[in-house]
Protein backbone atom coordinates (compact mmCIF):
# COMPACT_ATOMS: atom_id res chain seq x y z
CA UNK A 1 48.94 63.27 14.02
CA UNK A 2 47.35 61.39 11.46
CA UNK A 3 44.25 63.01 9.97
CA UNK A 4 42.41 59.62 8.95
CA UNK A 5 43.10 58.13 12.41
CA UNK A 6 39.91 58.65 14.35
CA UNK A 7 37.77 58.41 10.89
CA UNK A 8 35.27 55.71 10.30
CA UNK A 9 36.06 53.61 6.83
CA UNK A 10 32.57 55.48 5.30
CA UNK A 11 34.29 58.63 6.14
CA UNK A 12 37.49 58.07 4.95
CA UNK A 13 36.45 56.78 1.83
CA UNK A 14 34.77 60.09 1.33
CA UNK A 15 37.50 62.25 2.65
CA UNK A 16 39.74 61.07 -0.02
CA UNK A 17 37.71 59.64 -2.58
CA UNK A 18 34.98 62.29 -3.16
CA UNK A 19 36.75 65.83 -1.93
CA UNK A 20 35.36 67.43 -4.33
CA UNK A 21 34.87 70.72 -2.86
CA UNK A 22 38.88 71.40 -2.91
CA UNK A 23 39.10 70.31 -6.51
CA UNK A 24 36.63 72.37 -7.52
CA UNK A 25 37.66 75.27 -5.37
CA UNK A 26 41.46 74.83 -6.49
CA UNK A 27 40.58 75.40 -10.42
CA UNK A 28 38.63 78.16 -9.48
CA UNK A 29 41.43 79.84 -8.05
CA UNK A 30 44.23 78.23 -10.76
CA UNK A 31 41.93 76.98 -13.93
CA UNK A 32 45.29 75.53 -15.16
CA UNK A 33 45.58 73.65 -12.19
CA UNK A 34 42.86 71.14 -12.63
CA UNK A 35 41.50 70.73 -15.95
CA UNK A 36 38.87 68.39 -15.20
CA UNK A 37 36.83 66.36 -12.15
CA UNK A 38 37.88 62.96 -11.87
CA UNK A 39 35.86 59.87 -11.88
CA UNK A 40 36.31 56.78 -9.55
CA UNK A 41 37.61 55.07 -12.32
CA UNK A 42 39.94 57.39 -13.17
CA UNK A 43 42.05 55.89 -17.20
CA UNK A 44 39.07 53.79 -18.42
CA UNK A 45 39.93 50.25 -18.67
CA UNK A 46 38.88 50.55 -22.70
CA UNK A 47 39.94 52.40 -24.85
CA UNK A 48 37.64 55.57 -25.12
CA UNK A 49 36.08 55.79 -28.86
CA UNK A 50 33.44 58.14 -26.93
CA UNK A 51 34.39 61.33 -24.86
CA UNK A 52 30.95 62.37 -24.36
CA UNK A 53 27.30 61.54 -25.24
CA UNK A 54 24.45 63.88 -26.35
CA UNK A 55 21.24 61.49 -26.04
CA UNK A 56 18.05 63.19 -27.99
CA UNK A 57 14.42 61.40 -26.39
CA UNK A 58 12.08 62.10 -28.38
CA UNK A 59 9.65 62.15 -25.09
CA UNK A 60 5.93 60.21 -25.44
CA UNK A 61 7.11 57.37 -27.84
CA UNK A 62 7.50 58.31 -31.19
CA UNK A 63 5.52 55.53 -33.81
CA UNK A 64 8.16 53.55 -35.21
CA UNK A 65 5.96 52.49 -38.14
CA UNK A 66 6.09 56.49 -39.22
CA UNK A 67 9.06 57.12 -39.04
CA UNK A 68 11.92 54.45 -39.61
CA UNK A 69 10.69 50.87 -39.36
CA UNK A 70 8.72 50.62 -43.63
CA UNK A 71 6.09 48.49 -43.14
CA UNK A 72 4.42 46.94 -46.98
CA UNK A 73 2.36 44.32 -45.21
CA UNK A 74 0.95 46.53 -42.54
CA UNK A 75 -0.19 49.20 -45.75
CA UNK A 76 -1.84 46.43 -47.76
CA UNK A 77 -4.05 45.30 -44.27
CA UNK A 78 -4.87 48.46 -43.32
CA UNK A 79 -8.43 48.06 -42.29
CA UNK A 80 -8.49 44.66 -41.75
CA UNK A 81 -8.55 42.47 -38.22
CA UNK A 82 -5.09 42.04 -36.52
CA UNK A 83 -4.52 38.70 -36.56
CA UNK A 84 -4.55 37.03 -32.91
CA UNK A 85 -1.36 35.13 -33.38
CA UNK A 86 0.43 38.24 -33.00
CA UNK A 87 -1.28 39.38 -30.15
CA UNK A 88 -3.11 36.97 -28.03
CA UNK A 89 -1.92 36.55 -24.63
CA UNK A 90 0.46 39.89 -24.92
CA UNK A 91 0.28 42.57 -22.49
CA UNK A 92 -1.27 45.42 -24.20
CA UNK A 93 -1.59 49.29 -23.06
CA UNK A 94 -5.00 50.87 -23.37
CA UNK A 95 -6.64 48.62 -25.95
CA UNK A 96 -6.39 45.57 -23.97
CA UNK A 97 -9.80 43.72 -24.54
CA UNK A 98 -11.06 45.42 -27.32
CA UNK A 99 -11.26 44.58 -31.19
CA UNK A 100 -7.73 44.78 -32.82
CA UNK A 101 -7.62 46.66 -36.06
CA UNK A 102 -4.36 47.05 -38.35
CA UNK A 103 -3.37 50.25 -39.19
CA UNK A 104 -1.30 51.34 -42.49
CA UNK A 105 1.83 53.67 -42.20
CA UNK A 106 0.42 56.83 -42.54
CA UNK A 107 3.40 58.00 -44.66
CA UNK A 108 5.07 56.77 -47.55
CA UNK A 109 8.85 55.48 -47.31
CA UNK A 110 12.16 56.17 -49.04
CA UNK A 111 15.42 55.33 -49.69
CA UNK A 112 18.40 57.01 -48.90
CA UNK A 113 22.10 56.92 -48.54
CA UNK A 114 24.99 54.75 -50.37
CA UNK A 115 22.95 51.17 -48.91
CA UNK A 116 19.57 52.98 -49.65
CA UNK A 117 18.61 52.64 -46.21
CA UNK A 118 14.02 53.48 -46.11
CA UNK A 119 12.70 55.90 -43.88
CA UNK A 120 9.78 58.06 -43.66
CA UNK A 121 9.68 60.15 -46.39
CA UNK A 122 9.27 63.09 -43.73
CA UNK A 123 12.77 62.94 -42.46
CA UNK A 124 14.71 63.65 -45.90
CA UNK A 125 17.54 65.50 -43.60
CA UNK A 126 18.19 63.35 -41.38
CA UNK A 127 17.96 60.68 -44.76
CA UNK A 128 21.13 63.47 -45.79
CA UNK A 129 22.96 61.84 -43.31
CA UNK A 130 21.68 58.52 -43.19
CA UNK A 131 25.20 57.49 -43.94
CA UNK A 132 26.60 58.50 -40.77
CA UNK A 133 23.72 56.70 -38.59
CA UNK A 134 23.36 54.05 -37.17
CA UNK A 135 19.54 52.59 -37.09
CA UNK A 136 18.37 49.72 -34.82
CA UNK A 137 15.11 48.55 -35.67
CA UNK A 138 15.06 45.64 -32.97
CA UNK A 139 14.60 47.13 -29.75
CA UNK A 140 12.11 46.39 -26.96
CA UNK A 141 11.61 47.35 -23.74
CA UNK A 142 10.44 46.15 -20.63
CA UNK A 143 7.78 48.88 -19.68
CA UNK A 144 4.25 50.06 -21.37
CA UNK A 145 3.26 53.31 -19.69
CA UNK A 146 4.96 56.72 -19.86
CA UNK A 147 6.74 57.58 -16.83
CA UNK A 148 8.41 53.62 -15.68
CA UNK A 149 9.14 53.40 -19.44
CA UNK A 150 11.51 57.00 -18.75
CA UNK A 151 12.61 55.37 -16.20
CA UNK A 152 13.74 52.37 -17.41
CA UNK A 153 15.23 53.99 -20.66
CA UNK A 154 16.94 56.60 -18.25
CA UNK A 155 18.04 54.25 -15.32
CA UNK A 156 17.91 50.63 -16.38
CA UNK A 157 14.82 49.98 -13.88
CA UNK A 158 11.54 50.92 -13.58
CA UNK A 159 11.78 51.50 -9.88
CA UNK A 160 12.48 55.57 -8.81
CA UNK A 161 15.32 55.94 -6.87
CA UNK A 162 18.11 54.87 -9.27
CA UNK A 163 20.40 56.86 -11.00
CA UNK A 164 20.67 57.99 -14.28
CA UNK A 165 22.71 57.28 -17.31
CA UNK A 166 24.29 61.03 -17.37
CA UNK A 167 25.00 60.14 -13.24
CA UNK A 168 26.49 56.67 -13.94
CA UNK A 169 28.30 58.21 -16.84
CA UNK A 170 29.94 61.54 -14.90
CA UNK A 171 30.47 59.21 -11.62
CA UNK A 172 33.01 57.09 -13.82
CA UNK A 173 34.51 59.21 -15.79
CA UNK A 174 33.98 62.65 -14.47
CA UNK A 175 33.97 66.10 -16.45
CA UNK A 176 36.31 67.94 -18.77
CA UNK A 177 34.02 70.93 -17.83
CA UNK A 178 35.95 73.53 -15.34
CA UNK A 179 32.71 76.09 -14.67
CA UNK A 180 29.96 73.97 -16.32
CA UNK A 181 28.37 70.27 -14.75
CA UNK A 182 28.76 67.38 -16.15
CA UNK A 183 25.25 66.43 -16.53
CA UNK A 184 22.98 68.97 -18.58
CA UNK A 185 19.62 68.70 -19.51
CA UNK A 186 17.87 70.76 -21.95
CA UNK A 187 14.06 70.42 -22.93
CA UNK A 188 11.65 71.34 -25.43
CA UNK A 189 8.15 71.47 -26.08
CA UNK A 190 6.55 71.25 -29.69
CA UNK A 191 3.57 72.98 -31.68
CA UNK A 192 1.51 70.10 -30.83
CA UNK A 193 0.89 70.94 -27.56
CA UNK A 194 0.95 67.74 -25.64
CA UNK A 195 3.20 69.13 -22.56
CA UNK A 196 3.23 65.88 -20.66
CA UNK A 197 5.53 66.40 -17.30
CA UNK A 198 9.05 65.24 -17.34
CA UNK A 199 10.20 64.73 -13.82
CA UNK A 200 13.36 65.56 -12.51
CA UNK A 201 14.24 62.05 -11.03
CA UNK A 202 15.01 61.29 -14.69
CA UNK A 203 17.85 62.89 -14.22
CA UNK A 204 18.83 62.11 -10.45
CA UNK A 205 22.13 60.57 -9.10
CA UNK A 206 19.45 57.97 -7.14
CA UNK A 207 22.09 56.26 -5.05
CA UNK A 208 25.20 57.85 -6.23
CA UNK A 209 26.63 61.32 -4.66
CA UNK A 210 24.35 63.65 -5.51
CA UNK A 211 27.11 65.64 -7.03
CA UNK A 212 26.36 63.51 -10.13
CA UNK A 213 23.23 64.68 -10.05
CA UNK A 214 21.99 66.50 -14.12
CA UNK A 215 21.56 70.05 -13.86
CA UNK A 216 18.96 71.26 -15.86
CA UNK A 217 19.28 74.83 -18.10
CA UNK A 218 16.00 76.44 -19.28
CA UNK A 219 16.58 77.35 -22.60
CA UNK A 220 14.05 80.24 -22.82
CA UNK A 221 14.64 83.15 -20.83
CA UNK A 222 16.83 82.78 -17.05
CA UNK A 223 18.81 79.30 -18.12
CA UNK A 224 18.83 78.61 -14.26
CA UNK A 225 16.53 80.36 -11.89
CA UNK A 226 18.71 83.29 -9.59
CA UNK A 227 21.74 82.76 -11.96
CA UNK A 228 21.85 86.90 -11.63
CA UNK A 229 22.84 88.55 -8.52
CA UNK A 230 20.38 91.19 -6.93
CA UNK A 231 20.76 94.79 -7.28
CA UNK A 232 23.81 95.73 -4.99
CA UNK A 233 25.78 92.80 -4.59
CA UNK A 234 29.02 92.40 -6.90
CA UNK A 235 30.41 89.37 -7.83
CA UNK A 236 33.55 90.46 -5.54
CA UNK A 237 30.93 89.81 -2.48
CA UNK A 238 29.58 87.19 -4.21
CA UNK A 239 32.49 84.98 -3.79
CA UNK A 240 33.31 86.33 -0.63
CA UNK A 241 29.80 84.87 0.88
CA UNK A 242 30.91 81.66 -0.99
CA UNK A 243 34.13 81.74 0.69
CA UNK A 244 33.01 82.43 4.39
CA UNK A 245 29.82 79.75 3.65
CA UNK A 246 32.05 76.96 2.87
CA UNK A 247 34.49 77.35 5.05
CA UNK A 248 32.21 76.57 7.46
CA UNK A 249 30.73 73.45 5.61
CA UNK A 250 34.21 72.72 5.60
CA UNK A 251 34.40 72.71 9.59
CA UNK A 252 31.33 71.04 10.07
CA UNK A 253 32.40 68.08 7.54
CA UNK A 254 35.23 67.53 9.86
CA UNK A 255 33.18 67.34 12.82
CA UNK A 256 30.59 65.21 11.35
CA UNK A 257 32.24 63.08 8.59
CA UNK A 258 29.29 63.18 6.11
CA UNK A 259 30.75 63.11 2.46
CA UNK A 260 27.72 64.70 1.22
CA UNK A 261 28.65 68.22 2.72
CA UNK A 262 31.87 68.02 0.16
CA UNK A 263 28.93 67.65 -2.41
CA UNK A 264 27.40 70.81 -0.89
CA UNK A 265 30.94 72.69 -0.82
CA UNK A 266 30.81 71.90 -4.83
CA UNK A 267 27.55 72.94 -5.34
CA UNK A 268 28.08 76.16 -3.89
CA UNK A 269 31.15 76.62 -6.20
CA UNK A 270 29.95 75.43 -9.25
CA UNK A 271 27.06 77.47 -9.08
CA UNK A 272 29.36 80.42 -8.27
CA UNK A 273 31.29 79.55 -11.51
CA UNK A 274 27.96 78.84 -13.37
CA UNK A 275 26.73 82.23 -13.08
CA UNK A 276 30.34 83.43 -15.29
CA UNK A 277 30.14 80.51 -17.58
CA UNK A 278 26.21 79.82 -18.21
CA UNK A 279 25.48 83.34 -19.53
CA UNK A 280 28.26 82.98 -22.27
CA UNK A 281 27.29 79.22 -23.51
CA UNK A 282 23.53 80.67 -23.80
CA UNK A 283 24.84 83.71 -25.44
CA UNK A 284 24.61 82.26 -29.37
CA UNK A 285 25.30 86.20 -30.95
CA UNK A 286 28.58 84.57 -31.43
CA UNK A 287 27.39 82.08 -33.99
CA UNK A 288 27.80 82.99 -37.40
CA UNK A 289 24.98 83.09 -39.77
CA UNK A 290 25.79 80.25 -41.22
CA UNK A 291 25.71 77.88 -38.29
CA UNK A 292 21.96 79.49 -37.70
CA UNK A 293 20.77 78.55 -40.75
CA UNK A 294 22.38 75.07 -40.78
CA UNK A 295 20.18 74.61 -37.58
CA UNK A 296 17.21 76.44 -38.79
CA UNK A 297 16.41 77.98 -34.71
CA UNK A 298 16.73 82.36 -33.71
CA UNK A 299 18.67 82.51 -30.71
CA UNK A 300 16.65 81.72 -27.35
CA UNK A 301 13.58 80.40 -29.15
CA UNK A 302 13.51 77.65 -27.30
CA UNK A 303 13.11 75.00 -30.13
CA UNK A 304 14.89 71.71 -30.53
CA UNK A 305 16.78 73.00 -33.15
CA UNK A 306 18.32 75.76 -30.56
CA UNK A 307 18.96 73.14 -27.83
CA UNK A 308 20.57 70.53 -30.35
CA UNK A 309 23.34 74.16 -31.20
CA UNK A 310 23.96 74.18 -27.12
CA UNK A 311 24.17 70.72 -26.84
CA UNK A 312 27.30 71.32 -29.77
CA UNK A 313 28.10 74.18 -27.68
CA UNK A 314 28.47 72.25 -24.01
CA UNK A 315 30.19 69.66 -25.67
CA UNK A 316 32.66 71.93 -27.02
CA UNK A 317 33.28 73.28 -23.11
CA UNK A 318 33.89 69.60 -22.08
CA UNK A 319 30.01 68.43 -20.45
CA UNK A 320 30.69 64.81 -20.64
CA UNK A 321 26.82 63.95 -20.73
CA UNK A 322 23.92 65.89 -22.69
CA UNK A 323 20.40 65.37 -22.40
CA UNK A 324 17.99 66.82 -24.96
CA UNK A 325 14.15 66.13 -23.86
CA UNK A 326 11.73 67.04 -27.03
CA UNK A 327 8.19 66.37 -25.63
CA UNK A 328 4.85 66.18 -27.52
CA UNK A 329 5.45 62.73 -29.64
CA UNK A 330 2.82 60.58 -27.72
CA UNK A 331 0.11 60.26 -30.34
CA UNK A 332 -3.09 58.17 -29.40
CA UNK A 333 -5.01 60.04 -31.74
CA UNK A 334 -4.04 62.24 -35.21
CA UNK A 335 -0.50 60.16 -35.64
CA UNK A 336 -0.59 61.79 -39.36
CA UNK A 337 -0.54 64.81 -38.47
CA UNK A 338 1.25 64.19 -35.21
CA UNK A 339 4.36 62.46 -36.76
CA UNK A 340 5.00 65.19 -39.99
CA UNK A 341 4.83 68.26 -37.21
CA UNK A 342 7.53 66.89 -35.23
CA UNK A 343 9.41 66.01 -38.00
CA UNK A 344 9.60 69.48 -38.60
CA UNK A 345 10.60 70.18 -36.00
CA UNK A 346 13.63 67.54 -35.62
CA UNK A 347 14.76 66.69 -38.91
CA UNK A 348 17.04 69.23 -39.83
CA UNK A 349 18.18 70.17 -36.16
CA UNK A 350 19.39 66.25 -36.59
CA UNK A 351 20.95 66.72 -39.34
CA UNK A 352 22.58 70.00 -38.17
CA UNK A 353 24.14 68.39 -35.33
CA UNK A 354 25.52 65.96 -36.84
CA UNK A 355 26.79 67.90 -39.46
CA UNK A 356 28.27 70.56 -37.32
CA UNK A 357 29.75 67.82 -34.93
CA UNK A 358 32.16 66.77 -38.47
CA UNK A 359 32.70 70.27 -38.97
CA UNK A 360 34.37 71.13 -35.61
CA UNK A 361 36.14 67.48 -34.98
CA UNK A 362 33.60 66.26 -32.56
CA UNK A 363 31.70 63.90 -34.21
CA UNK A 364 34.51 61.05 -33.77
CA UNK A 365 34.64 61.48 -30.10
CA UNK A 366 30.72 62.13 -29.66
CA UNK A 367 28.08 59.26 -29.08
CA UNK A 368 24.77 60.51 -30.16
CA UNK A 369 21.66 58.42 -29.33
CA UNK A 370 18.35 59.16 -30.57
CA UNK A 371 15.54 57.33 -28.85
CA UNK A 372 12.07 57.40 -27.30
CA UNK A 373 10.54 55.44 -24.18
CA UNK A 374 8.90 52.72 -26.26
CA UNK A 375 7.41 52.12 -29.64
CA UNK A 376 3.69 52.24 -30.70
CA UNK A 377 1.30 49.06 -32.32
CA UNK A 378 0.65 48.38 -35.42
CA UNK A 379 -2.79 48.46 -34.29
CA UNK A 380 -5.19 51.22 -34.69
CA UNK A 381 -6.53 53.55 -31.69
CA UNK A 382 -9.60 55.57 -31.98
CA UNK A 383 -8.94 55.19 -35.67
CA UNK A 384 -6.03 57.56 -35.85
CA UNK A 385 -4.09 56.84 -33.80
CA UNK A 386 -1.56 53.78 -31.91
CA UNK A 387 -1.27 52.85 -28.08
CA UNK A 388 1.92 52.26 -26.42
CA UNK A 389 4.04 49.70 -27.33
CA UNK A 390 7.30 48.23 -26.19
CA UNK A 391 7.75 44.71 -28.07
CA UNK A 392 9.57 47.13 -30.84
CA UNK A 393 10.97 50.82 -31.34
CA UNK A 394 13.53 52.16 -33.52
CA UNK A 395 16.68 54.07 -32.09
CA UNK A 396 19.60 55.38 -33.84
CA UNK A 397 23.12 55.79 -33.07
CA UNK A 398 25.99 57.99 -34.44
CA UNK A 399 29.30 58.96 -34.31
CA UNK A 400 32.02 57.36 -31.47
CA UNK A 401 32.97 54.88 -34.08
CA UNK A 402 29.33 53.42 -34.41
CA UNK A 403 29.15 52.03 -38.16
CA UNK A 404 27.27 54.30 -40.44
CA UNK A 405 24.71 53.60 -43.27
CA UNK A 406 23.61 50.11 -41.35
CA UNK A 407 20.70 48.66 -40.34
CA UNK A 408 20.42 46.20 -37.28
CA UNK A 409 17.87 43.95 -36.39
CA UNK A 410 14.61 43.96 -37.45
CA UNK A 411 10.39 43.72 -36.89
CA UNK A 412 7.99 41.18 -38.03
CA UNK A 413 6.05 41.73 -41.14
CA UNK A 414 3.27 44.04 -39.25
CA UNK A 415 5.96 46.01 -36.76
CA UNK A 416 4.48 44.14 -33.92
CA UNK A 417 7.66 42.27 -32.32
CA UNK A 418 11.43 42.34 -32.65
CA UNK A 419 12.43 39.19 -34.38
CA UNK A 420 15.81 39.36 -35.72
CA UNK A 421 18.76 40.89 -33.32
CA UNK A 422 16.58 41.30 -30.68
CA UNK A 423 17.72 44.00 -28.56
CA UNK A 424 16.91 45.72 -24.86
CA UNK A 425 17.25 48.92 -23.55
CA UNK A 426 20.33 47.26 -21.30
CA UNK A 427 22.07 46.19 -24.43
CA UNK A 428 21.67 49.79 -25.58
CA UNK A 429 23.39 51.06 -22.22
CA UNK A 430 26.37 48.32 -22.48
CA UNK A 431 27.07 49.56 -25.70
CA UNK A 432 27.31 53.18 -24.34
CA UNK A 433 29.21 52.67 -21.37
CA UNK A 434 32.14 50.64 -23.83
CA UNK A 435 31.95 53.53 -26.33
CA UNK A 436 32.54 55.21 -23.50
CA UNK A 437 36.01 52.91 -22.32
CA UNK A 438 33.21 51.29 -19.98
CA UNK A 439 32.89 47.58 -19.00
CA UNK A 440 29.69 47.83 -17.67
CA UNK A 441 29.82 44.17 -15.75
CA UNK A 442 32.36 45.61 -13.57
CA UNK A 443 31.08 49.29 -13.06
CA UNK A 444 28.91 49.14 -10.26
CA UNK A 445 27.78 50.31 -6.84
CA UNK A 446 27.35 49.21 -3.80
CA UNK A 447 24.01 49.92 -2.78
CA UNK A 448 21.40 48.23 0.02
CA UNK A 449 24.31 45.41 0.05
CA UNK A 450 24.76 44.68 -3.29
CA UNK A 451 26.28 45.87 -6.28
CA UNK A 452 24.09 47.57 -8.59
CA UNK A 453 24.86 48.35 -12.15
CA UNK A 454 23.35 50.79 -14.60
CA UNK A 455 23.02 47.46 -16.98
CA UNK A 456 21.39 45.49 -14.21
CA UNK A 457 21.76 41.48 -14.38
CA UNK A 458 20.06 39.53 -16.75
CA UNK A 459 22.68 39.30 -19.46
CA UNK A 460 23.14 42.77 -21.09
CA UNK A 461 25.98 42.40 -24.13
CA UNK A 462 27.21 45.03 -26.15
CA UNK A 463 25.93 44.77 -29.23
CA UNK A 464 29.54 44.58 -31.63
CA UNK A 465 27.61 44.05 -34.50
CA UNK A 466 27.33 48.18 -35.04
CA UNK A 467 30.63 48.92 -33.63
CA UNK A 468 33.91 49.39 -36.28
């Protein structure tokens, strides 16, 4: 008899399209059997410059007038009224309505690299490499306020409920990773002390099989919560209790056709294979002293330094999509003092990864993204500080054949707008998913009867102009 012949179309697509639960359960059993999870896509139509991507968001909006937008004109009016062509009728955060002061980069610039590209003086390790990076000085976004603007930069909307770039990403392409996910999410919280709440629907499958789903791995103390088993039972039992579990998720999935138990079977086994494999990747004894210093981190501080070494590390073990989350850059007030203590804390860690990514062969087959939420104005706040901003940021690219030592795009003469190579947060995601072997107008889903795309519909392009 015909196994499919009483199915529903729903069901059978999910019978044969998403059994992941015997994939999974077949490598556990033979790792040489299956060396990696498929994607729907399965060859990407492109060719693949990109293998993976480790995306660093720098979480509260990091000021792109301290750190790599220079700014002369904004220095010589410090003090002085912002001029209303610039900003009348524009949607402003928090100092909507009130008197508009310009306010000087707090920090003086320099120049770096073969094209002596400026930055912030503050970064001079991440100026080391400046030649390897990638800096777009043109992009805008469509949100103002913390949490849409995560989710926009994240998902591509500001609405909840959509999935992520790292979901997107691993539902095309799938893992390399036998025991590991292929979403990770690391975060990390600075000196400053501004712990503002990331929330885990930044890094939910929304509409897509929640298999897709990030997993995130604490990286001080337990990396995920009951990874150990309790006194008494052996990892023998373990997997026995695995076994007998999902064999009857197994019998219930063929009495009630839901794909999303197969997503609970492979939950249940990656999690078994997790608790062998997680211990080991956040074991970093085994890096040499050298590597430690490169990074400047101890082992299980908990820094951005240490999570940038594990992102190295899960890209080594095949995790097609790393998320680094360093919080604390959302500076209202203090933005002197604000900016040079997280670039402490960033710039070599940077530099390190980018370095050690060239060391090991990775850095040619790894997209790295640095970016915030939004940008910050030009105007003053309190006196100290800048509001939210999202009429221009600065983001920077690397490695995956993105050209090196260039400059795209740039601000007006105060850092208020984009006005040369304008680009949006979409563009930035087209330009992933074709580093990636991705053409993101026909990667889509069907969802709520029509088919939804992680680059939406209003035009996104990939922007060439960086690419080799």
């Amino acid at each position: 008899m015909n196994p499919f012949r009483h199915l529903g179309r729903r069901a059978f697509l999910g019978k044969t399209s998403q059994g992941l639960g015997s994939l999974a359960l077949a490598s556990l059993l033979d790792p040489g059997l299956h060396a990696a999870t498929p994607g729907v896509l399965g060859v990407p139509p492109f060719p693949q410059r990109a293998k993976r991507v480790i995306w660093l968001t720098m979480a509260g909006g990091p000021s792109h007038l301290e750190t790599f937008d220079p700014k002369p004109k904004l220095a010589e009016m410090d003090g002085k009224p912002m001029p209303e062509s610039f900003t009348k009728g524009q949607q402003l955060a928090q100092l909507q309505g009130q008197k508009l002061m310009c306010f000087g980069p707090q920090h003086p610039f320099a120049k770096f690299g073969k094209n002596q590209t400026e930055i912030c003086s503050l970064f001079p390790q991440i100026g080391s490499v400046i030649d390897d990076i990638c800096l777009i000085r043109s992009m805008t976004t469509d949100a103002i306020n913390h949490d849409p603007a995560h989710m926009f930069m994240n998902t591509g909307s500001q609405i909840a409920g959509r999935p992520s770039m790292g979901a997107w990403v691993t539902y095309g392409l799938g893992t390399e990773a036998e025991d590991l996910p292929g979403f990770v999410v690391l975060t990390s919280l600075g000196k400053g002390g501004q712990n503002q709440p990331i929330a885990a629907r930044q890094w939910s499958s929304g509409f897509l099989p929640t298999k897709h789903q990030g997993v995130q791995l604490r990286s001080k103390g337990d990396p995920v919560l009951y990874l150990t088993n309790p006194p008494g039972v052996t990892r023998d039992r373990q997997g026995a209790d695995v076994t007998a579990i999902n064999a009857l998720n197994r019998r219930h999935e063929s009495l009630v056709e839901d794909p999303e138990v197969a997503t609970r079977i492979a939950q249940y086994e990656m999690a078994f294979a997790m608790q062998a494999s997680v211990p080991g990747l956040m074991d970093l004894s085994g890096e040499n002293e050298r590597t430690m210093e490169l990074y400047g981190c101890q082992p299980g501080d908990g820094s951005f330094a240490s999570n940038c070494l594990l992102a190295r590390r899960l890209a080594e073990r095949g995790v097609r999509f790393i998320q680094l989350y360093h919080k604390d850059w959302d500076h209202h007030g203090g933005v002197k003092d604000g900016i040079a203590l997280k670039a402490q804390e960033i710039d070599r860690a940077c530099m390190a990864l980018i370095t050690d990514l060239k060391q090991r062969g990775l850095f040619d087959d790894t997209l790295i993204v640095w970016a915030g939420e939004f940008g910050r104005t030009p105007m003053s706040q309190g006196g100290s500080g800048r509001d939210h901003h999202n009429k221009a940021m600065s983001v920077w690219l690397a490695g995956a054949g993105v050209k090196g030592g260039v400059v795209h795009g740039q601000t007006d003469e105060l850092g208020y707008a984009a006005i040369d190579q304008v680009t949006t947060v979409h563009d930035l995601h087209a330009t992933m998913l074709e580093r990636l072997g991705i053409q993101h107008e026909a990667f889509s889903f069907k969802f709520q009867g029509l088919d939804a795309r992680l680059t939406g519909v209003e035009g996104a392009k990939v922007i060439r102009e960086i690419l080799a």
